[in-house]
Every structure is written in structure tokens, then in C-alpha cells.
Protein backbone atom coordinates (compact mmCIF):
# COMPACT_ATOMS: atom_id res chain seq x y z
CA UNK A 1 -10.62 -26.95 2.01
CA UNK A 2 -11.67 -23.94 4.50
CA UNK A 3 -12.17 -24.55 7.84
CA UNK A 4 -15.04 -22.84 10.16
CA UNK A 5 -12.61 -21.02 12.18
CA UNK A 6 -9.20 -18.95 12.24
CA UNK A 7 -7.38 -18.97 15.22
CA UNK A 8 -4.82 -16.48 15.48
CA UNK A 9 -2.52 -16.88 18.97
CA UNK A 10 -1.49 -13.23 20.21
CA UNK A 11 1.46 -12.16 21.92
CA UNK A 12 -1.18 -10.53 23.81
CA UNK A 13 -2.06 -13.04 25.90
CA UNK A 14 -4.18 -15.36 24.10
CA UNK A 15 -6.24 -16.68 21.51
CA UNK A 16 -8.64 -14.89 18.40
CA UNK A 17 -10.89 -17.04 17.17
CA UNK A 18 -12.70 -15.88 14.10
CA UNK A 19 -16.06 -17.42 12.38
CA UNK A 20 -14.86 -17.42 8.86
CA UNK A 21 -18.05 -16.73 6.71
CA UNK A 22 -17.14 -18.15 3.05
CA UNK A 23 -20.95 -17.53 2.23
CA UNK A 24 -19.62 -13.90 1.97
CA UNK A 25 -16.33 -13.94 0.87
CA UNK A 26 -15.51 -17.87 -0.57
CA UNK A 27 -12.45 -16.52 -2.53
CA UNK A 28 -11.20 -14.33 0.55
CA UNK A 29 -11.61 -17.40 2.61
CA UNK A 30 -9.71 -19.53 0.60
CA UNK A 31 -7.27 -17.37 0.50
CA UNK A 32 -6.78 -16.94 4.40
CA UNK A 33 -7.14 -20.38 5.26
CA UNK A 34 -4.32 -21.58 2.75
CA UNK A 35 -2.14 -18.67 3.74
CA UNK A 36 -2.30 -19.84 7.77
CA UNK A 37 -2.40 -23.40 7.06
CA UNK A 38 1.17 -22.65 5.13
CA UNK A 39 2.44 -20.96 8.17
CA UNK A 40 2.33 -17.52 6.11
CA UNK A 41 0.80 -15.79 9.44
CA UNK A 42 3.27 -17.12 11.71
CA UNK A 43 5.07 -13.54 13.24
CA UNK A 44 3.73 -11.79 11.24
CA UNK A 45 2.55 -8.34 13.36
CA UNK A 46 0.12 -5.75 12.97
CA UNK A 47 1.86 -2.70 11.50
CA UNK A 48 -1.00 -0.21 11.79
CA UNK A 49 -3.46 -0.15 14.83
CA UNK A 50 -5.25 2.68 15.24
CA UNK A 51 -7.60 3.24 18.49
CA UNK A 52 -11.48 3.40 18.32
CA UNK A 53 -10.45 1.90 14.25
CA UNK A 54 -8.73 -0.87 13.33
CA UNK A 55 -5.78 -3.62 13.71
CA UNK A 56 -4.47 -4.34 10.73
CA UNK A 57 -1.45 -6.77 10.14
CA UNK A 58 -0.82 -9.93 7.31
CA UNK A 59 2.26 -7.96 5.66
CA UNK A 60 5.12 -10.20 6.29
CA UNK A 61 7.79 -7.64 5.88
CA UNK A 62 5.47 -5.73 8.63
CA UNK A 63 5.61 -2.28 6.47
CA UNK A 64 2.12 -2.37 5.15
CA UNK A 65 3.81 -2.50 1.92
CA UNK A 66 4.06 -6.28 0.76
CA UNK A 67 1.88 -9.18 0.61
CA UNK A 68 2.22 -13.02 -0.70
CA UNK A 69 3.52 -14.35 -3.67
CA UNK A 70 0.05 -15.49 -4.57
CA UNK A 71 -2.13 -13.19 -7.13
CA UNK A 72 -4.23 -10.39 -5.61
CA UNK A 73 -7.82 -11.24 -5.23
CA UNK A 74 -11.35 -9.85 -7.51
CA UNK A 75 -12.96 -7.61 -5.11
CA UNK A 76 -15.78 -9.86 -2.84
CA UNK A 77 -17.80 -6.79 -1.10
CA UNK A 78 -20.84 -7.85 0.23
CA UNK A 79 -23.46 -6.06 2.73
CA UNK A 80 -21.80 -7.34 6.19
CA UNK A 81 -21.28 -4.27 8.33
CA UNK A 82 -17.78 -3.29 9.47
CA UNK A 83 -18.49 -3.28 13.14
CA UNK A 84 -16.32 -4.43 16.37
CA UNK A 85 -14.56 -7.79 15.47
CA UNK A 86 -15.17 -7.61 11.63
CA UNK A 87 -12.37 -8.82 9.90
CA UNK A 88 -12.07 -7.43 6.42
CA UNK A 89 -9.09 -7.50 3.83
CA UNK A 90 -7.03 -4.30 3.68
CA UNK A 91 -6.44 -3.24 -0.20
CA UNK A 92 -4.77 -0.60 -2.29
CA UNK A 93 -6.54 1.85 -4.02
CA UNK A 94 -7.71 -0.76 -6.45
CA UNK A 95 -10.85 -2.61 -5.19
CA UNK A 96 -8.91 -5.54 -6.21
CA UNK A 97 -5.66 -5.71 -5.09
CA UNK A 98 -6.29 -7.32 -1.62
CA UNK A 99 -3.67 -10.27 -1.10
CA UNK A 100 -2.59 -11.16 2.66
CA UNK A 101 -3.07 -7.93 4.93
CA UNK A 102 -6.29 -7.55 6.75
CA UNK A 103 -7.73 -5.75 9.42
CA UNK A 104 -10.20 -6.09 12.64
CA UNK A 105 -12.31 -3.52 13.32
CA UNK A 106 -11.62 -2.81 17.52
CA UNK A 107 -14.99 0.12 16.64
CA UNK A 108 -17.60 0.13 14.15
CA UNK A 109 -16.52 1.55 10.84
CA UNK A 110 -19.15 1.30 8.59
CA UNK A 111 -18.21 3.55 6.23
CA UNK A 112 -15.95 1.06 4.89
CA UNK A 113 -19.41 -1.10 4.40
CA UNK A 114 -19.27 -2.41 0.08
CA UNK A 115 -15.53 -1.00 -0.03
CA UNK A 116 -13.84 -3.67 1.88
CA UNK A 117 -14.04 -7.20 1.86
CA UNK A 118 -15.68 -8.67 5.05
CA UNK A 119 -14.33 -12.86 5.27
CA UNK A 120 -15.64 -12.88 8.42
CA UNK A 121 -16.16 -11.95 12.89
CA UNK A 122 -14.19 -12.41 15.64
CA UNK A 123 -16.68 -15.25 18.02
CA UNK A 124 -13.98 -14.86 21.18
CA UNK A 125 -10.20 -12.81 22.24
CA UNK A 126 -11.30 -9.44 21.22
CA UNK A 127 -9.85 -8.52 24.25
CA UNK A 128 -6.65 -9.66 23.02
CA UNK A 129 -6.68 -7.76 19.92
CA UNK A 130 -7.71 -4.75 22.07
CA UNK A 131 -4.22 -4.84 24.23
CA UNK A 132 -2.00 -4.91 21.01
CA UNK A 133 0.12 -1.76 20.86
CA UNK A 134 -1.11 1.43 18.95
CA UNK A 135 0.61 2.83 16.09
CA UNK A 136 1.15 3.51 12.46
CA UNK A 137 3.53 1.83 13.05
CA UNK A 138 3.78 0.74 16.80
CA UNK A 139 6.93 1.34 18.14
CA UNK A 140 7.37 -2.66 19.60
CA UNK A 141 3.92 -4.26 17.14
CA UNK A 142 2.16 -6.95 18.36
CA UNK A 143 2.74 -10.35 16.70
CA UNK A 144 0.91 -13.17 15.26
CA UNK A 145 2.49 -16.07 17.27
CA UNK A 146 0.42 -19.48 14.89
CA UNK A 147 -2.64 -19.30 12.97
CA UNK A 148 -4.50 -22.29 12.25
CA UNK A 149 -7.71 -23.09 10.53
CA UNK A 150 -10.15 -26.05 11.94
């Protein structure tokens, strides 16, 4: 069962905690919350952030090329803006290939709005996602230390 929140401890300093909003994305959700209550999170870094854009990490070979061994997920877009602390699912060209990686928007970027997956907003430790290190990818990436779901 889903929790309410994500909590994803930075090597930044601290701690992201993320409403997870299964009223917009219950399949996306699920999907999270089993992945970090499995420990699939755990180091994992964020391969590509890109200033004024995006963090995105939730590859654990940390290319941006690889996901879980799970089955990629239908496509949940919904009307939920991409704005600063969004946290959407990153995805292939196909709408429904999204798996593990996703992304927080550090700007607004709403025209990914009904192209991405929103699963839900950052409530606190935006300031910790701001400080990790820019790059496609950074040269030393910032790391998911634990994610949990309560």
C-alpha cells in the first residue's frame, strides 16, 4: 500500500519530502512507493540536472539508460502543472515507457503539462535538490542516500 509521502535523503545535506498524489497518478504511485520501499532508490544519483529545468535521477546504472526489472507503466498524464518541485516520471519517446527514472522540476516547465506523468510535489528540501551538481551528466552526481515511503 502507498504511503502519503516519499522521503528521499540527499547527499546534499538533507531531506526531500514529497506529497505523493495517487489521485493523479495511482499506478505511478504504486510504482514509486514499491520501488523505495525495496531499497531500489538507495544510491541511486541524478544523471541529468539541468539549471532553471530539471533533476532527474531513478536509473540505477546512473546513465539515463536503464530502469527496473518491473514492466514499464500505461501513460497517467493528468492536468497538474509542471512547476518548481513537481515530480514527474521521465519516459522514452513512447508515452508509455516510464519505469523508475523521474525528474523534479527546480523551474516551471509547463510545456511538459499532459506529456509527462505528474505522481506528485515536493512539501519541504527543495533547497536540497537545488545544491545537487549540474550536468548531463555531472561530473561527481548527487546521490540518493534512502528513500522511504510513510
Amino acid at each position: 500500500m502507498a504511503g502519503d509521502t516519499l522521503t528521499l535523503s540527499l547527499d546534499t545535506g538533507g531531506d526531500v519530502v514529497i506529497r505523493l498524489r495517487p489521485d493523479l497518478a495511482p499506478n505511478h504511485v504504486e510504482r514509486i512507493s514499491e520501488l523505495a520501499s525495496e531499497g531500489f532508490y538507495d544510491g541511486v544519483v541524478f544523471h541529468r540536472v539541468i539549471d532553471g529545468f530539471m533533476a532527474q535521477g531513478g536509473d540505477p546504472t546512473g546513465t539515463g539508460t536503464s530502469g527496473s526489472s518491473k514492466p514499464n507503466l500505461k501513460q497517467e498524464f493528468n492536468s497538474e502543472p509542471h512547476v518548481r518541485g513537481a515530480c514527474s516520471m521521465a519516459r522514452t519517446m513512447d508515452p508509455n515507457s516510464a519505469n523508475s527514472q523521474f525528474f523534479i522540476c527546480l523551474d516551471d516547465a509547463t510545456f511538459l503539462d499532459r506529456q509527462y506523468t505528474v505522481w506528485g510535489v515536493v512539501e519541504s528540501g527543495m533547497e536540497f535538490v537545488d545544491k545537487l551538481p549540474k550536468g548531463e551528466p555531472p561530473r561527481n552526481p548527487g546521490k540518493i542516500l534512502k528513500a522511504t515511503v510513510s
